[in-house]
Protein backbone atom coordinates (compact mmCIF):
# COMPACT_ATOMS: atom_id res chain seq x y z
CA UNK A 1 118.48 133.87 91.18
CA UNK A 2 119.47 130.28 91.81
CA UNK A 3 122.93 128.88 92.28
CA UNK A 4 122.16 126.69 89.32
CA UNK A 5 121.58 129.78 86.82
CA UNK A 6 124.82 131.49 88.35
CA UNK A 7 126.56 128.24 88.12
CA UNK A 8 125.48 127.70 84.39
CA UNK A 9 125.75 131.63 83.87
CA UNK A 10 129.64 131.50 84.75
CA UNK A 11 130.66 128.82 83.01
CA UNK A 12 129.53 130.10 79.71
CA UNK A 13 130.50 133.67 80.59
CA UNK A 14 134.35 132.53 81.32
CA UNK A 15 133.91 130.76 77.77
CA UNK A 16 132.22 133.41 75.70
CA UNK A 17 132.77 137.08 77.79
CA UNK A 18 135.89 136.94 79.81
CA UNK A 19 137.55 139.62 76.98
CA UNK A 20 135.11 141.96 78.55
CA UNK A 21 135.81 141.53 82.29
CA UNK A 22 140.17 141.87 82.09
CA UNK A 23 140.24 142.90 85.61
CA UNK A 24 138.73 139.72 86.71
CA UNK A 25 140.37 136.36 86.63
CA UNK A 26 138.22 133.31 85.94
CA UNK A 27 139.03 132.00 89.96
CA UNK A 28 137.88 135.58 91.48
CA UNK A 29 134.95 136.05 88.51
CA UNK A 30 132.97 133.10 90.34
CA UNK A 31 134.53 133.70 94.43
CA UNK A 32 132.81 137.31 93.29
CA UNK A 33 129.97 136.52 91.49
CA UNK A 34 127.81 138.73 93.50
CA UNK A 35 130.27 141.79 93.27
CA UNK A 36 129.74 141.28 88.97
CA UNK A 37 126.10 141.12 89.54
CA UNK A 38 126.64 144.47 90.73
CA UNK A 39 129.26 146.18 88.66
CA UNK A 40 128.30 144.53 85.25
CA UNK A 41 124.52 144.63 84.12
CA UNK A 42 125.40 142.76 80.82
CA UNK A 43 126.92 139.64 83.09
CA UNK A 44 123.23 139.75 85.24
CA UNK A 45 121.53 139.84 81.62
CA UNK A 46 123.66 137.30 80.25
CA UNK A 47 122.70 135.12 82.99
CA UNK A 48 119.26 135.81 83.20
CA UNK A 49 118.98 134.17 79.71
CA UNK A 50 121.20 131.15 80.52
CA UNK A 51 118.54 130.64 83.13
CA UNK A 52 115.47 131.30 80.57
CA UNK A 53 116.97 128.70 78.23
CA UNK A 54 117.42 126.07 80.85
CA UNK A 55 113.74 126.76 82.20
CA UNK A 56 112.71 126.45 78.91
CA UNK A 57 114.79 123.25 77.94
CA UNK A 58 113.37 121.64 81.36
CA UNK A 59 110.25 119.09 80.34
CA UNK A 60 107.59 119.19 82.90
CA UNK A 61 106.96 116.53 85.13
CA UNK A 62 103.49 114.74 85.16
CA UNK A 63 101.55 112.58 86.83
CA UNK A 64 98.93 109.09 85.77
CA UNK A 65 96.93 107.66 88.61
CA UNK A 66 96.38 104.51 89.27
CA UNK A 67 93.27 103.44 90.45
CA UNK A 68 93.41 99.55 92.04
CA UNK A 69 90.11 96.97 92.28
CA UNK A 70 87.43 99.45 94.04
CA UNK A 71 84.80 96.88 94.32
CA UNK A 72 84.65 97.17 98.12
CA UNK A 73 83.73 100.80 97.79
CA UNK A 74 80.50 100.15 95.82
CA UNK A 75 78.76 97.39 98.12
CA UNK A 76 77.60 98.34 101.80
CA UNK A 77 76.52 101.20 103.47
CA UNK A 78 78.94 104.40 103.84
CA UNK A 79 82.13 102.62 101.58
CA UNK A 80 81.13 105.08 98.60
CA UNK A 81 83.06 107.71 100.13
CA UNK A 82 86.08 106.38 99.55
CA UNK A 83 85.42 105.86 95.91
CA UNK A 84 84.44 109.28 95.88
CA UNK A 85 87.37 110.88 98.36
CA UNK A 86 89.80 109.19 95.71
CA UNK A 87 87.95 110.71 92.38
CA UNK A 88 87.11 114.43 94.29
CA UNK A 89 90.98 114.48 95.47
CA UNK A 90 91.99 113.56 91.44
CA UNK A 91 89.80 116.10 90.35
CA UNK A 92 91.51 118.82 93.10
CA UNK A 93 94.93 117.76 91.77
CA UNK A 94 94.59 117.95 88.00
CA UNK A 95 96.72 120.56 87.88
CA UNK A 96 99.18 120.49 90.70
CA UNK A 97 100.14 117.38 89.93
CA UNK A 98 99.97 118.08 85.86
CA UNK A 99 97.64 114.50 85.78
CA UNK A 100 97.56 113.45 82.18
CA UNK A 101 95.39 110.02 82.99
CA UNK A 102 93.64 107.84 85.40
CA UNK A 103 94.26 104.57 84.97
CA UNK A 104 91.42 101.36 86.44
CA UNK A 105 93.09 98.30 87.23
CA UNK A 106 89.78 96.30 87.24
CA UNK A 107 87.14 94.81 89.96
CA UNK A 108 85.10 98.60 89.43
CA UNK A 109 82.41 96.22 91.14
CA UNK A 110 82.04 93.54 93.19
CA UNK A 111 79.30 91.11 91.33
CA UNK A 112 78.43 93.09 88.78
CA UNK A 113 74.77 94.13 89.41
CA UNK A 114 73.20 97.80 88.65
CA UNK A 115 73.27 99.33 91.55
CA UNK A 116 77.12 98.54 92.29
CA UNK A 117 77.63 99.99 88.44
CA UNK A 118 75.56 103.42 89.79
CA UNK A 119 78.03 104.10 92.96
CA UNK A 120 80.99 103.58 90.61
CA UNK A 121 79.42 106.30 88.27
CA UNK A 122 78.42 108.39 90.67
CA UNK A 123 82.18 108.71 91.89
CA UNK A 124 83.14 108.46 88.43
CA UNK A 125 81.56 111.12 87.50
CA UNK A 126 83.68 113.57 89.25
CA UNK A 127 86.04 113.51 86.19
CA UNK A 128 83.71 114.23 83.34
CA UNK A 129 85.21 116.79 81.73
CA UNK A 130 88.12 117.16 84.13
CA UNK A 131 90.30 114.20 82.96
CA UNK A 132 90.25 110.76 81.12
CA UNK A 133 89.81 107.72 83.11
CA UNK A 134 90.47 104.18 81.70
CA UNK A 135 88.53 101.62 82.55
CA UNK A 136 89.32 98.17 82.86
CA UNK A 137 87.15 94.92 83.09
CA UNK A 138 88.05 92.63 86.34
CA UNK A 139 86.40 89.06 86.64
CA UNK A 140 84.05 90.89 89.57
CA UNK A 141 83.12 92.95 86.44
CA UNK A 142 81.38 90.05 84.80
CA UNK A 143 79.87 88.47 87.67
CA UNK A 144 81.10 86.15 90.00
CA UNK A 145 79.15 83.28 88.84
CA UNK A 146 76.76 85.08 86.84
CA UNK A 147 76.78 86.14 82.75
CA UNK A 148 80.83 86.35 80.38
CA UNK A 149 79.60 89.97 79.97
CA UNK A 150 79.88 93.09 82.04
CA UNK A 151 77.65 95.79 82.16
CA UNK A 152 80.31 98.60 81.84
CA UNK A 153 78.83 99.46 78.38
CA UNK A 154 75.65 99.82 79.90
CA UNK A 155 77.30 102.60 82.20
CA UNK A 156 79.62 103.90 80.50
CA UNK A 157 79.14 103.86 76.81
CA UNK A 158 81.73 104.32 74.69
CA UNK A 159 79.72 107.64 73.43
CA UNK A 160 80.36 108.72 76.84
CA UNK A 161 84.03 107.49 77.14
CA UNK A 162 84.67 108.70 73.87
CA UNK A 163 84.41 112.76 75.32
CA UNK A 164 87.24 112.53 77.21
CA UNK A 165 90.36 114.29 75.51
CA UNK A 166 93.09 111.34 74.83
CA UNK A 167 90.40 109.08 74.01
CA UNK A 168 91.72 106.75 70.96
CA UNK A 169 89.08 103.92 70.65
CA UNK A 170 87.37 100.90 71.48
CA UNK A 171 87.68 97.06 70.28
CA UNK A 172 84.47 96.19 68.05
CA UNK A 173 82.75 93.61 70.44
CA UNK A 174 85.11 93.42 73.23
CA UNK A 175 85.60 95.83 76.30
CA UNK A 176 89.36 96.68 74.98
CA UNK A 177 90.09 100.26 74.99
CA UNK A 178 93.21 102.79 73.78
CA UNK A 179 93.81 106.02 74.55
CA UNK A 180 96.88 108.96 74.36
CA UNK A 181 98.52 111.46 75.82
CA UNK A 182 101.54 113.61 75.56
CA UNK A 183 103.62 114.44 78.70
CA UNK A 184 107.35 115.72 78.88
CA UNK A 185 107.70 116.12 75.32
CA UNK A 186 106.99 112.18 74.23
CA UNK A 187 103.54 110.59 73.42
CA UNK A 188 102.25 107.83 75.32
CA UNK A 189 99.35 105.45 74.82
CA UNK A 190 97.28 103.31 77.00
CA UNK A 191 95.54 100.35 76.22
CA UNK A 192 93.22 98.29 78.79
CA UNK A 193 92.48 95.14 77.83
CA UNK A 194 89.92 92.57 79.09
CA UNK A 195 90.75 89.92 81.81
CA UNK A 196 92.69 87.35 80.48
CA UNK A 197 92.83 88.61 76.52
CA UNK A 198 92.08 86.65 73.81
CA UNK A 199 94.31 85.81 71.04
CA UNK A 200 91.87 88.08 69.29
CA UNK A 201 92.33 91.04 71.52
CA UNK A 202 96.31 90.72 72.01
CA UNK A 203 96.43 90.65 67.81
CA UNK A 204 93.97 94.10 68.25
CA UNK A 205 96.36 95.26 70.54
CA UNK A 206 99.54 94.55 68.12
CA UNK A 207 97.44 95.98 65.70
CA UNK A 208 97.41 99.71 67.71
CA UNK A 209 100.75 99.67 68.75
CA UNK A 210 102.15 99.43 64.97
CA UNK A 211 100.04 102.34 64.15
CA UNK A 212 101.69 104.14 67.15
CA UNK A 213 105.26 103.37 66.79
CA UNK A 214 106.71 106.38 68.41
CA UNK A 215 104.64 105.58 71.76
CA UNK A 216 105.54 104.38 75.10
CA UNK A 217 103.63 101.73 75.41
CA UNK A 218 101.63 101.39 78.94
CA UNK A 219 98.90 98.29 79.44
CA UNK A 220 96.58 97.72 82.15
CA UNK A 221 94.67 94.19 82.34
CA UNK A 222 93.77 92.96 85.61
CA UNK A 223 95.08 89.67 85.99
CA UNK A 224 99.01 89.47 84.71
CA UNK A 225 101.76 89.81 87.61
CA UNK A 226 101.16 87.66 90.72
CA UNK A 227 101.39 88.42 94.27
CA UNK A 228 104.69 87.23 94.24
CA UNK A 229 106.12 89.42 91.57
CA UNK A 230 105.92 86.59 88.77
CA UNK A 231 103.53 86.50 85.73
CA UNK A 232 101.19 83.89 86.11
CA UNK A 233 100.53 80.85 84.31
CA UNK A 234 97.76 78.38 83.82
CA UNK A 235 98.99 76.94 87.45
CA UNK A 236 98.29 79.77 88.88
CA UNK A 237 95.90 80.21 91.82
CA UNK A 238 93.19 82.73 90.42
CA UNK A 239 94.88 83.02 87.08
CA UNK A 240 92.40 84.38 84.33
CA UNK A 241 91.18 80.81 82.93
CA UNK A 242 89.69 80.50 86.17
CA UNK A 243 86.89 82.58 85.37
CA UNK A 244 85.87 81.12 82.37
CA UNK A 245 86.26 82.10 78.67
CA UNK A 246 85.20 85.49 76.85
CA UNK A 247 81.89 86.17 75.85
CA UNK A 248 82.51 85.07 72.32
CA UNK A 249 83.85 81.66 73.52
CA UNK A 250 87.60 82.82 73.18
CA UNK A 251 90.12 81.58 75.54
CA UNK A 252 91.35 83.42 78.10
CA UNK A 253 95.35 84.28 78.34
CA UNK A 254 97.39 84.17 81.67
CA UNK A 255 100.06 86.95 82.41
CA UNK A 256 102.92 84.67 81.15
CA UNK A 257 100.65 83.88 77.66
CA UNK A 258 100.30 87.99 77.53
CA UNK A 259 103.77 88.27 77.57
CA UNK A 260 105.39 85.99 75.16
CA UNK A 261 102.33 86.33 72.26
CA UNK A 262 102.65 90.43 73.00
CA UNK A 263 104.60 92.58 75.45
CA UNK A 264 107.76 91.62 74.78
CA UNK A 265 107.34 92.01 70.55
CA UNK A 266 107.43 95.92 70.74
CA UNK A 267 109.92 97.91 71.36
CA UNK A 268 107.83 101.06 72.66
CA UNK A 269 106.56 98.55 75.56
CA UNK A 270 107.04 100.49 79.28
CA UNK A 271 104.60 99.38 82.09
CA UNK A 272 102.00 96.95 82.40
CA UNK A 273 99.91 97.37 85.35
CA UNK A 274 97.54 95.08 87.20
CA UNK A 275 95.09 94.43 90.40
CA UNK A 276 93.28 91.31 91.28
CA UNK A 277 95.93 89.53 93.70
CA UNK A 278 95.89 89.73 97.56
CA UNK A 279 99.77 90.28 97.55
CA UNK A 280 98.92 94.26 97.81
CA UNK A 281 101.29 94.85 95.96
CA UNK A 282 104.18 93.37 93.74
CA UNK A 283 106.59 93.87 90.77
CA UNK A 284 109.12 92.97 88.43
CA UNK A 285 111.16 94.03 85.19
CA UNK A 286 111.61 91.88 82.19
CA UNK A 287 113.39 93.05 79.06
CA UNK A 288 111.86 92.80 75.83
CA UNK A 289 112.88 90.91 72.23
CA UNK A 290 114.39 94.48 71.35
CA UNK A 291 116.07 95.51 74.82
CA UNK A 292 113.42 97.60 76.66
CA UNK A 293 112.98 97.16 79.94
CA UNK A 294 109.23 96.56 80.77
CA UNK A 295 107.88 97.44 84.37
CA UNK A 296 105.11 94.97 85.20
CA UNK A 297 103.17 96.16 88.96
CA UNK A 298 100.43 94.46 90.42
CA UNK A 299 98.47 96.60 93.67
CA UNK A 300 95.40 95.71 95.08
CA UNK A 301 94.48 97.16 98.44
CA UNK A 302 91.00 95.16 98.92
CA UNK A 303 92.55 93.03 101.72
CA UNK A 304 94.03 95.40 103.95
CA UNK A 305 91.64 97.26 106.88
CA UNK A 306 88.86 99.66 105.24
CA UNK A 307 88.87 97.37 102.15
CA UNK A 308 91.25 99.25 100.55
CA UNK A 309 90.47 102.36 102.31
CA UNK A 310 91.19 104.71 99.80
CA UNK A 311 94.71 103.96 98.77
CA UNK A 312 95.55 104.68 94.90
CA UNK A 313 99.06 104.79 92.76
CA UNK A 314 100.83 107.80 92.00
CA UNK A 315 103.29 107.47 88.75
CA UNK A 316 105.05 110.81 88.58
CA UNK A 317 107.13 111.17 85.85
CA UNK A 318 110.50 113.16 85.79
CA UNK A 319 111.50 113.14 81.97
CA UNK A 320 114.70 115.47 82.42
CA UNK A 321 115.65 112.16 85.19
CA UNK A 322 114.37 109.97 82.94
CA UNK A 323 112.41 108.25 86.13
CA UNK A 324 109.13 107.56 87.26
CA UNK A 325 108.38 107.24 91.07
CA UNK A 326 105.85 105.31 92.30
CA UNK A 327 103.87 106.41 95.49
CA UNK A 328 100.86 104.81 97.23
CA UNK A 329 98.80 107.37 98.48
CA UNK A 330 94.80 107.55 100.30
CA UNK A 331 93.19 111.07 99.67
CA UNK A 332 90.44 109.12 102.29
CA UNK A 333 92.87 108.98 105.29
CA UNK A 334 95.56 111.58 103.60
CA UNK A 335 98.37 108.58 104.70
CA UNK A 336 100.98 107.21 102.17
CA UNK A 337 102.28 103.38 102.28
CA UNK A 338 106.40 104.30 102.58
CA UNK A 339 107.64 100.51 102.27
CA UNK A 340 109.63 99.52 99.80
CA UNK A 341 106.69 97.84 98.13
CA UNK A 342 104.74 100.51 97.59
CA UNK A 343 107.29 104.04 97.18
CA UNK A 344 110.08 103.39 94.13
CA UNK A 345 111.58 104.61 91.93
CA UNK A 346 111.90 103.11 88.55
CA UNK A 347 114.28 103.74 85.64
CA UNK A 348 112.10 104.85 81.98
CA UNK A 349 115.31 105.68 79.87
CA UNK A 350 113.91 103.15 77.29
């Protein structure tokens, strides 16, 4: 038995039971706890269930992965593996780690031409069944010079996406998604929404969220928080209007235009996430019109040796701590990134 049941066991005995232990005083009950184990069965019973009820107060910790821009995995001879050493170790760790999502930052490809869209669903594929994974359109995604729409439908239609348990829906015309999940007693939804959203897409967005309000909030887009740990702007080197506007002719909106027409209007806001920048990996926390404290994280790995070799996010969340640590892991060299940058701990008491 552990010395925080015995502990907890006690203190409420010396509230509620001491009548029926006179020869002990409270000082020599606990010096002697072991001896009362011993000579009383109803104290070792009494604890016992002080311990139950705390096990069964305890919310479990879970886990969403991250995955960042992958686009170097899909082009080249022998990269695919570590697409597919990521999305086999994911699949290994569904339970261990209690995994409730896995969340695409964006770049799945590189230029986005067939056979680059048949590795990524080939490692994809792994989770069928196993767990939902978000996707996420990165401007690699539509081309790098080529047509305003991707082909991700074409892989993944949203027949197909739509199996996956948590699966919420899908913007009419736009490759906008939402999704949910429940993890240490609160519900959670995830929305992924095309590079650079549209006025169009943020108002969709609003539009979910409202219909959620007892959510925290989590949003992946791949452009949003630079590598220097600031939103970006229209100034911005490689800032979404760079790449054009939607399909539809809409504008595109920078991280700083996201923010100010969206994140910070709801109150359920938590985490935006993001890849695209050669930073690796950056972050900051803004507070929203109603006082939550949003954590906005760019990583992107495609610049360091290997191309990325491997390396993914792990959010584990401890909801009895009310905190979320962030680790950067690569199931393709089993090595984790221990700077500052890239293992945290963050604060969700929102």
């Amino acid at each position: 038995m552990s010395k925080e049941i015995d502990e907890c066991g006690a203190a409420h005995m010396s509230r509620q039971y001491a009548r029926i232990l006179p020869v002990f005083p409270l000082s020599s009950m606990i010096r002697n706890s072991s001896l009362i184990l011993q000579v009383y069965p109803v104290v070792r019973l009494l604890l016992f269930v002080c311990g139950l009820l705390v096990t069964l107060h305890a919310a479990e910790p879970f886990s969403v992965i991250v995955l960042p821009d992958t686009q170097n995995y899909v082009k080249g001879e022998g990269a695919a593996e570590k697409f597919l050493a990521q999305t086999k170790w994911i699949k290994e760790n569904v339970k261990a780690l209690n995994i409730k999502a896995v969340i695409h930052e964006g770049d799945i490809t590189d230029d986005n031409s067939p056979g680059q869209w048949a590795k990524a669903k080939a490692s994809l594929a792994l989770l069928d069944g196993v767990i939902a994974w978000v996707p996420c359109v990165g401007n690699h995604d539509i081309g790098h010079n080529g047509p305003a729409t991707s082909l991700l439908s074409e892989y993944f239609p949203e027949a197909e996406l739509a199996k996956a348990r948590g699966w919420g829906g899908k913007m009419p015309g736009a490759d906008c998604f939402w999704y949910e999940f429940e993890g240490g007693g609160q519900s959670y939804l995830i929305l992924s929404l095309n590079l650079g959203p549209s006025d169009a897409m943020l108002e969709w967005a609003d539009g979910i969220i409202a219909s959620h309000p007892d959510h925290q909030v989590i949003m992946v887009t791949h452009e949003y928080v630079g590598k220097d740990g600031a939103l970006s702007t229209k100034d911005t080197t490689k800032n979404a209007t760079a790449y054009g506007k939607h399909a539809d002719g809409s504008s595109r909106n920078p991280g700083q235009d996201v923010w100010e027409k969206h994140v910070r209007k709801h109150k359920n806001y938590l985490m935006v996430l993001n890849g695209h920048y050669d930073g690796i990996a950056a972050r900051n926390a803004m507070k929203g019109d109603h006082g939550n404290t949003v954590h906005q994280m760019m990583a992107n790995y495609q610049y360091s040796p290997g191309g990325g070799n491997g390396f993914l996010r792990i959010l584990r969340f401890l909801p009895d701590e009310k905190t979320c640590h962030v680790e950067t892991y690569s199931p393709f060299l089993d090595e984790r990134l221990g700077d500052d940058a890239n293992t945290f701990r963050l604060d969700v008491s929102n």
